[in-house]
C-alpha atoms as a PDB file:
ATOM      1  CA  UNK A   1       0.000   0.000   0.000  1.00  0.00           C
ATOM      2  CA  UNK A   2       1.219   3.521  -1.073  1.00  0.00           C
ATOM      3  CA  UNK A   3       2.257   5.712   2.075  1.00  0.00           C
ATOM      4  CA  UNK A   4      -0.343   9.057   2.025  1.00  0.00           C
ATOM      5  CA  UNK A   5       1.646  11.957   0.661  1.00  0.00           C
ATOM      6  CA  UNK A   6       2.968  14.517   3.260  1.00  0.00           C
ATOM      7  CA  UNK A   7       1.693  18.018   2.877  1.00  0.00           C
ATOM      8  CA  UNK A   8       4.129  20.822   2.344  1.00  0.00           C
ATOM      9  CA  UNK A   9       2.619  24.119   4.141  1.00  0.00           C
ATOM     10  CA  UNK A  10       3.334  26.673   2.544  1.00  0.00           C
ATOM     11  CA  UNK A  11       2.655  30.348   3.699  1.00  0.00           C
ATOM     12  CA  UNK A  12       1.059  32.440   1.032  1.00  0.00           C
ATOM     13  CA  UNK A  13       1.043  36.784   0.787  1.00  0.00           C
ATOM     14  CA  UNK A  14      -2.248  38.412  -0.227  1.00  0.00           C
ATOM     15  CA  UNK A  15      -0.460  42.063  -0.390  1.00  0.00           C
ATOM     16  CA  UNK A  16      -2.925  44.335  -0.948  1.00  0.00           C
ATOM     17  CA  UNK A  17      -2.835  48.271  -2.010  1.00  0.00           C
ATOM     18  CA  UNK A  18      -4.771  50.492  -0.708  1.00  0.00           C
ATOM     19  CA  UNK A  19      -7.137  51.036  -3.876  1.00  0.00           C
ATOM     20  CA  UNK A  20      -8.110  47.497  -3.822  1.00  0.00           C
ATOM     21  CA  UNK A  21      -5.204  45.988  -5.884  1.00  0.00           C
ATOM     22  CA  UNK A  22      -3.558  42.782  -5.130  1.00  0.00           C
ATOM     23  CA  UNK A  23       0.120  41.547  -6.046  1.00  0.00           C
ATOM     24  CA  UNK A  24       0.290  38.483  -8.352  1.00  0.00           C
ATOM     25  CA  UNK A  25       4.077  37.150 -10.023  1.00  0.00           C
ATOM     26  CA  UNK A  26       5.145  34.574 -11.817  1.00  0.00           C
ATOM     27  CA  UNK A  27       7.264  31.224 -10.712  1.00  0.00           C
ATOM     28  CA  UNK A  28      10.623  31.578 -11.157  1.00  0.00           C
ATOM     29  CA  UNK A  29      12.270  29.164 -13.811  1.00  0.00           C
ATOM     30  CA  UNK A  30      13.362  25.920 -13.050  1.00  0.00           C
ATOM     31  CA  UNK A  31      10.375  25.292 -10.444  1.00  0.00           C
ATOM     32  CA  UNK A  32       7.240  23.342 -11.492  1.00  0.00           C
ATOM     33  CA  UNK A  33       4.849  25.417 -13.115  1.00  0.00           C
ATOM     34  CA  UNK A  34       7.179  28.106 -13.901  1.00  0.00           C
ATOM     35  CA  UNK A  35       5.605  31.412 -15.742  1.00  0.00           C
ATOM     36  CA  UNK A  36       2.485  30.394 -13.587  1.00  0.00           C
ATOM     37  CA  UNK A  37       1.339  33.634 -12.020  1.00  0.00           C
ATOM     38  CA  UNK A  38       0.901  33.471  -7.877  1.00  0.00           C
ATOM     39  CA  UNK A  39       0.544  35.226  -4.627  1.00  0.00           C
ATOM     40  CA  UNK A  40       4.022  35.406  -3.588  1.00  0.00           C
ATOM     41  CA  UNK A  41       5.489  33.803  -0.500  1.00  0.00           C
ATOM     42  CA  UNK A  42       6.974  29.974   0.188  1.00  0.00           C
ATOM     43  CA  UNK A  43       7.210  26.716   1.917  1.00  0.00           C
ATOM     44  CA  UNK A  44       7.484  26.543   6.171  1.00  0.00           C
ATOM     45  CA  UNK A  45      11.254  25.510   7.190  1.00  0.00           C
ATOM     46  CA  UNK A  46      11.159  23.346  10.516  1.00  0.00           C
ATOM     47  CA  UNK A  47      10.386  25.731  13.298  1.00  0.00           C
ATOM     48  CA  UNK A  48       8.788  28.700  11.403  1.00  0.00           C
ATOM     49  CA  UNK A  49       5.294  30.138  11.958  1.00  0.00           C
ATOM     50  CA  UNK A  50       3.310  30.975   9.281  1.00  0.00           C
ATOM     51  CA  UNK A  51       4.058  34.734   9.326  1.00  0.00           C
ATOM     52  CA  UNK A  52       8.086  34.184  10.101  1.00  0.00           C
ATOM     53  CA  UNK A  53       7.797  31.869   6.436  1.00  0.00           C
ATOM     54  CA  UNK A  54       5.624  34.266   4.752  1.00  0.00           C
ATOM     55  CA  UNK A  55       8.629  37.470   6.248  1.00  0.00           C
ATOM     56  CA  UNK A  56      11.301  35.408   5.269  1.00  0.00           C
ATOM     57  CA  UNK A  57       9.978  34.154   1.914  1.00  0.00           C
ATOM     58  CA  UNK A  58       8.747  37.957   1.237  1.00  0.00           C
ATOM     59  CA  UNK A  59      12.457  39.472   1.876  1.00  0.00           C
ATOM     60  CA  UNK A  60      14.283  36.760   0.187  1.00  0.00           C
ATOM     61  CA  UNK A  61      12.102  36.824  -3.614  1.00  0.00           C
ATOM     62  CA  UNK A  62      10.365  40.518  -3.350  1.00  0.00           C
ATOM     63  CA  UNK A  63      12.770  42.073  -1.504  1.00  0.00           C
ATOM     64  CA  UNK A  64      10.399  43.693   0.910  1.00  0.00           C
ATOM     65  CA  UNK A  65       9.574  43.820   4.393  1.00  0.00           C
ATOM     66  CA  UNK A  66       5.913  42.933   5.878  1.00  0.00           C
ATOM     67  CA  UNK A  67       4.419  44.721   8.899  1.00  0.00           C
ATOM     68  CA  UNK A  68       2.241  41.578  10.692  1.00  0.00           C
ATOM     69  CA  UNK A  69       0.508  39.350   8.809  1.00  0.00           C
ATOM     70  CA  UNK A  70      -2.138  36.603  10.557  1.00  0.00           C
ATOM     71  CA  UNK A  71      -3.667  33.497   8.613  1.00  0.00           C
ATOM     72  CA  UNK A  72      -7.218  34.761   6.554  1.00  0.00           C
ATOM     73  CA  UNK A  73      -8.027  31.083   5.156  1.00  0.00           C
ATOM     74  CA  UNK A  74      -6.313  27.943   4.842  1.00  0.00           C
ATOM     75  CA  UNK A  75      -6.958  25.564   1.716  1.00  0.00           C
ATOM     76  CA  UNK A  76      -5.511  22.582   0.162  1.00  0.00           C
ATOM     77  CA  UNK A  77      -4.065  21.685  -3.540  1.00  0.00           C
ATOM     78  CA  UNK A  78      -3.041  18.279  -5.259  1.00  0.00           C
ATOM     79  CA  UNK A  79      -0.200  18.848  -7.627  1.00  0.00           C
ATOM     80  CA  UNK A  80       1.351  16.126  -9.157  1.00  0.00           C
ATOM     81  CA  UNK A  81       5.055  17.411  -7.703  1.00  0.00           C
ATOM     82  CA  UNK A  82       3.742  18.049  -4.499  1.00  0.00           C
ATOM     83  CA  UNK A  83       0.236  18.223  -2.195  1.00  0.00           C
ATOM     84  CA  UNK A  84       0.046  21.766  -0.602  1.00  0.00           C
ATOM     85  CA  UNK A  85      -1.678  23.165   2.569  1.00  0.00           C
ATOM     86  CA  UNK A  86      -1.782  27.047   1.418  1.00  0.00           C
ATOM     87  CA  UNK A  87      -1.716  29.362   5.027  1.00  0.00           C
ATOM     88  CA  UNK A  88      -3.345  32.653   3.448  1.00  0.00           C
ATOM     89  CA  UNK A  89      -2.560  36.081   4.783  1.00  0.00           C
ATOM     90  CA  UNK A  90      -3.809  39.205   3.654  1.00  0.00           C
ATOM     91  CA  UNK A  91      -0.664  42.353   4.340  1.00  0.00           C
ATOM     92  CA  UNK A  92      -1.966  45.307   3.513  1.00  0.00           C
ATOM     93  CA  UNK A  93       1.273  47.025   5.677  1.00  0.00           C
ATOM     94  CA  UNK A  94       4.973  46.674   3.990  1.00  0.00           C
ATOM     95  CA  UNK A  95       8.248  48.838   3.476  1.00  0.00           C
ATOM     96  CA  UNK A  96      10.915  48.528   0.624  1.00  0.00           C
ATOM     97  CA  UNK A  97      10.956  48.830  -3.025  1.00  0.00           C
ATOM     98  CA  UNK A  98       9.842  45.748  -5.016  1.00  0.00           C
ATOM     99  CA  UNK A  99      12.798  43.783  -6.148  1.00  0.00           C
ATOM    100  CA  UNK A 100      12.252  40.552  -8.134  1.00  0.00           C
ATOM    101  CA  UNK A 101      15.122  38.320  -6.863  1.00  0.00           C
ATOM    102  CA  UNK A 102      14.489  35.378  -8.429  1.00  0.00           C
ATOM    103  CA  UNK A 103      13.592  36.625 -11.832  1.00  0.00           C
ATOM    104  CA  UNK A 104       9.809  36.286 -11.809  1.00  0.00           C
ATOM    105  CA  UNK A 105       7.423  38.953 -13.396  1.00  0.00           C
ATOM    106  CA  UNK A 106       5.198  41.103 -11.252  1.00  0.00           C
ATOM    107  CA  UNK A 107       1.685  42.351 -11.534  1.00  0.00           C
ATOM    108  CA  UNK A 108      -0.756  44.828  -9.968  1.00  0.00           C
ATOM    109  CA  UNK A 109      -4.238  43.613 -10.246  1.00  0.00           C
ATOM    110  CA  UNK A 110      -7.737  44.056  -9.670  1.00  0.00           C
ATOM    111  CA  UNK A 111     -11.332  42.257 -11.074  1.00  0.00           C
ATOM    112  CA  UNK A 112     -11.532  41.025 -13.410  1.00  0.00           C
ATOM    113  CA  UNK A 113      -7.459  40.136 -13.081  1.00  0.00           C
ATOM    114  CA  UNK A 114      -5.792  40.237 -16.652  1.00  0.00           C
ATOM    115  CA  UNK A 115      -2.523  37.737 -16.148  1.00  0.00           C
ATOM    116  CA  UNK A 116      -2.734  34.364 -17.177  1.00  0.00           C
ATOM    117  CA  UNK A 117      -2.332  31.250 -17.073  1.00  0.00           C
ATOM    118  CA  UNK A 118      -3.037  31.148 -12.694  1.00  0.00           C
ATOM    119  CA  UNK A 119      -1.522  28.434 -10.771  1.00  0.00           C
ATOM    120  CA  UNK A 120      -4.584  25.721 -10.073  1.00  0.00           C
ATOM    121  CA  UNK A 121      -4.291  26.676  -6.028  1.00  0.00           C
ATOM    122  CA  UNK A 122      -5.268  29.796  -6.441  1.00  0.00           C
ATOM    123  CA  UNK A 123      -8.242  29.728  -7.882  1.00  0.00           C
ATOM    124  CA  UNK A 124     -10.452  29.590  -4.774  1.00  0.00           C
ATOM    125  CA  UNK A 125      -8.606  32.531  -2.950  1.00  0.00           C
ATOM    126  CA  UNK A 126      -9.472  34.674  -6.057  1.00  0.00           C
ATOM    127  CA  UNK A 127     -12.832  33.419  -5.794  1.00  0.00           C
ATOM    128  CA  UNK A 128     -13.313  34.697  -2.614  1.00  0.00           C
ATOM    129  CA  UNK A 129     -11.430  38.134  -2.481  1.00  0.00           C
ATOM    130  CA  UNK A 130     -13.795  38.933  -5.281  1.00  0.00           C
ATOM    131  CA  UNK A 131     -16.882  38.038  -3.198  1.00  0.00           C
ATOM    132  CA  UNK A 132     -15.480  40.375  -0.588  1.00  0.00           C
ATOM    133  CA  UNK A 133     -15.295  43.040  -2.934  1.00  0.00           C
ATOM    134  CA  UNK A 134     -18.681  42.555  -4.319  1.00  0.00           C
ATOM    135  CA  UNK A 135     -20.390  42.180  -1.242  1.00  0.00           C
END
């Protein structure tokens, strides 16, 4: 019998502007679906909270620094490579200029968003932030 695949958590950044916008970029190449577009942020290393991940991963692709930042939703996604357990946080509160370290593409966007193709996992997070705004 096949052992159950581990999740990999992974901390996820919802940064959000003032005027509604929200931060999307692409993978990086060389990762599985690369020129996917994403919220930005990375996989828990043993020992890290959600929001020390999510600060670490911020600083080290984006090049920015996030105020606080506390769980909104947490969801789940079946990739082939790997099944994630997505730790959401909205950060509407961050300093430094945008950098993109590892070579990805950034993008601004509000409803309808423009950038395609999505990564799969995000889907329901869009889903909802677009309910919020509506409602």
């Amino acid at each position: 019998m096949a052992e159950p695949r581990k999740h990999t958590e992974v901390a996820v950044g919802i940064l959000l502007r003032e005027d509604g916008a929200m931060l999307l970029s692409t993978r990086p190449p060389g990762k599985p679906y690369a020129g996917y577009w994403e919220f930005p942020g990375g996989k828990l290393e043993a020992g890290e909270t959600v929001e020390q991940a999510l600060r670490r991963e911020l600083e080290e692709e984006l090049g920015i620094t996030i105020a606080s930042a506390s769980v909104w939703k947490v969801t789940e996604h079946d990739y082939p490579h790997a099944l994630v357990r997505l730790h959401w946080c909205k950060v509407r509160d961050w300093s430094g200029q945008f950098e993109m370290r590892e070579g990805q593409s950034m993008a601004w966007q509000t409803f309808p968003i423009t950038v395609e193709p999505v990564l799969p996992g995000a889907y329901p997070v869009l889903d909802w932030l677009e309910q919020e705004q509506l409602s």
